[in-house]
Protein backbone atom coordinates (compact mmCIF):
# COMPACT_ATOMS: atom_id res chain seq x y z
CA UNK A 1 0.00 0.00 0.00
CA UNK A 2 1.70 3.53 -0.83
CA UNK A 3 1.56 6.59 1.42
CA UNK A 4 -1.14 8.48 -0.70
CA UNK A 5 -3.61 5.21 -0.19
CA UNK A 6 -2.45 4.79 3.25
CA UNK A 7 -3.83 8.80 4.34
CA UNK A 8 -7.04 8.48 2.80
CA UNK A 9 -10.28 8.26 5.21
CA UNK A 10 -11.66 4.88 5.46
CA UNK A 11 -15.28 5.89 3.78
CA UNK A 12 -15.06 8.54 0.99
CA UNK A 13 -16.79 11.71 2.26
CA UNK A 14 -17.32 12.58 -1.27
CA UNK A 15 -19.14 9.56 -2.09
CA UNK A 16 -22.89 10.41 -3.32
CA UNK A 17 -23.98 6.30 -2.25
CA UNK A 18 -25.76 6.12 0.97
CA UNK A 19 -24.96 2.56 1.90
CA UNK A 20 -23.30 3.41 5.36
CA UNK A 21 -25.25 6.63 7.19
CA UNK A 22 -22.15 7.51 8.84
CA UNK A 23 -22.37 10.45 11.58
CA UNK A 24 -21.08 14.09 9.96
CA UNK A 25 -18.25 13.91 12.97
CA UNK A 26 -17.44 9.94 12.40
CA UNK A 27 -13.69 9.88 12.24
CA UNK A 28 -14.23 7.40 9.35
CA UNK A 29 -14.78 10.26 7.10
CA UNK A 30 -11.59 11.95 8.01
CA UNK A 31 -8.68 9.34 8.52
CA UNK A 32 -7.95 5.69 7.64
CA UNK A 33 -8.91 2.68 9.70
CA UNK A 34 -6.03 2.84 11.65
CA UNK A 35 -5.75 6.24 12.92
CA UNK A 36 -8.90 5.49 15.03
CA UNK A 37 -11.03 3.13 17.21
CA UNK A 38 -14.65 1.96 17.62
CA UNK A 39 -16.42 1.54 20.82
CA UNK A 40 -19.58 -0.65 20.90
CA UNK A 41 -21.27 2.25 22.11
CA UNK A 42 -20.97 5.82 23.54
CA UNK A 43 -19.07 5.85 26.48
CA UNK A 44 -17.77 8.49 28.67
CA UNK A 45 -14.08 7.13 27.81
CA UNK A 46 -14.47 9.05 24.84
CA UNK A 47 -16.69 12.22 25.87
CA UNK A 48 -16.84 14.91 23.22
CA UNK A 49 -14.62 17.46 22.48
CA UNK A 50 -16.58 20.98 22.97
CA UNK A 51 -13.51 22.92 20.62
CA UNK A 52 -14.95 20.90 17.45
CA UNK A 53 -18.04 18.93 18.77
CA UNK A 54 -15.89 15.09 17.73
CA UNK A 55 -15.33 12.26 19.90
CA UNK A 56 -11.77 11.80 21.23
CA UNK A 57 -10.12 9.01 23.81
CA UNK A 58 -7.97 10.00 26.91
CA UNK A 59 -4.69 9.97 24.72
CA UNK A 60 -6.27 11.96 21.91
CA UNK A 61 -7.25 8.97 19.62
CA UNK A 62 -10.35 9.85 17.59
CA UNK A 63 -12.99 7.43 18.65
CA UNK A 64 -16.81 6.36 16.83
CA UNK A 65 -19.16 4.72 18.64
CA UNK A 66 -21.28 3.57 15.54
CA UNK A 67 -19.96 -0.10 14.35
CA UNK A 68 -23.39 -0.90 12.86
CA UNK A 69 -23.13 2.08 10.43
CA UNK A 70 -19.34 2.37 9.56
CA UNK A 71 -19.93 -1.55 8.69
CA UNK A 72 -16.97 -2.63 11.23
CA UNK A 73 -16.58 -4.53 14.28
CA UNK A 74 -15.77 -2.22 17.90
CA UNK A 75 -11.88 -2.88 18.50
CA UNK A 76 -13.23 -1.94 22.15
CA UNK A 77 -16.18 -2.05 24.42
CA UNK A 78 -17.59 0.74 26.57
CA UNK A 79 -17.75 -0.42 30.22
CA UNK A 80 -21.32 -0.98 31.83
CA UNK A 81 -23.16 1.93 32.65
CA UNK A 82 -22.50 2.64 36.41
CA UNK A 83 -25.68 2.72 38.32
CA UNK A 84 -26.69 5.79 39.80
CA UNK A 85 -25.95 6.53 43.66
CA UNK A 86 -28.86 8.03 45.41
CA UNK A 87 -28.24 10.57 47.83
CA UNK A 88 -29.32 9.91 51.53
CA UNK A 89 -32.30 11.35 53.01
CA UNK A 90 -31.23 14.10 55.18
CA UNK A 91 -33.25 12.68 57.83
CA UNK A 92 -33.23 16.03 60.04
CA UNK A 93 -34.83 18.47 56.98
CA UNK A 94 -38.74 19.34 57.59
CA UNK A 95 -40.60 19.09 54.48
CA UNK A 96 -40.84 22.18 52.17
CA UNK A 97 -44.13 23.68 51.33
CA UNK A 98 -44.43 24.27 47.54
CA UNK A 99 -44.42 27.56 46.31
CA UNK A 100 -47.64 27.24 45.22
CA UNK A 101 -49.30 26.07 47.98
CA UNK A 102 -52.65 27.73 49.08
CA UNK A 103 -55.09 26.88 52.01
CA UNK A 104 -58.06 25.17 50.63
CA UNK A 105 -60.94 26.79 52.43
CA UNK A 106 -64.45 27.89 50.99
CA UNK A 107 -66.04 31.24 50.11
């Protein structure tokens, strides 16, 4: 494989066939299938970037986390989601009124 062939992204942003609906950010447009990896899904080990909206790992690597429409298998897998910790009661607290709260009385 020369250089030239070796730079180009894996799927051809130029190409008018809509076989793979890749994401507008999917680093599949931009490099080849080397210079990135796939998760099996989002994940917060590769959060978005806010400077230019794409995903990116710890080290910098970009990252999709679309295998089912780049047509590829994930090189890695997003950990389980963590369950979410509840926060204790504060046992102590009185119950708030709402703001809206009126006095129900007739007139």
């Amino acid at each position: 494989m020369d250089d030239a062939a070796a730079q180009q992204p894996y799927i051809d942003p130029d190409s008018d066939h809509d076989d793979r609906p890749v994401c507008g950010i999917c680093p599949s447009l931009r490099f080849p299938r080397d210079a990135f990896v796939i998760y099996d899904r989002p994940t917060w080990e590769a959060p978005f970037d806010p400077d230019d909206g794409r995903r990116y790992t710890a080290d910098g690597t970009p990252a999709c986390v679309h295998p089912h429409k780049i047509g590829l298998e994930p090189d890695r897998q997003a950990p389980p989601p963590k369950p979410l910790e509840a926060e204790p009661a504060d046992q102590s607290a009185t119950p708030r009124r709402s703001r809206w709260w009126r006095p129900s009385r007739a007139r």
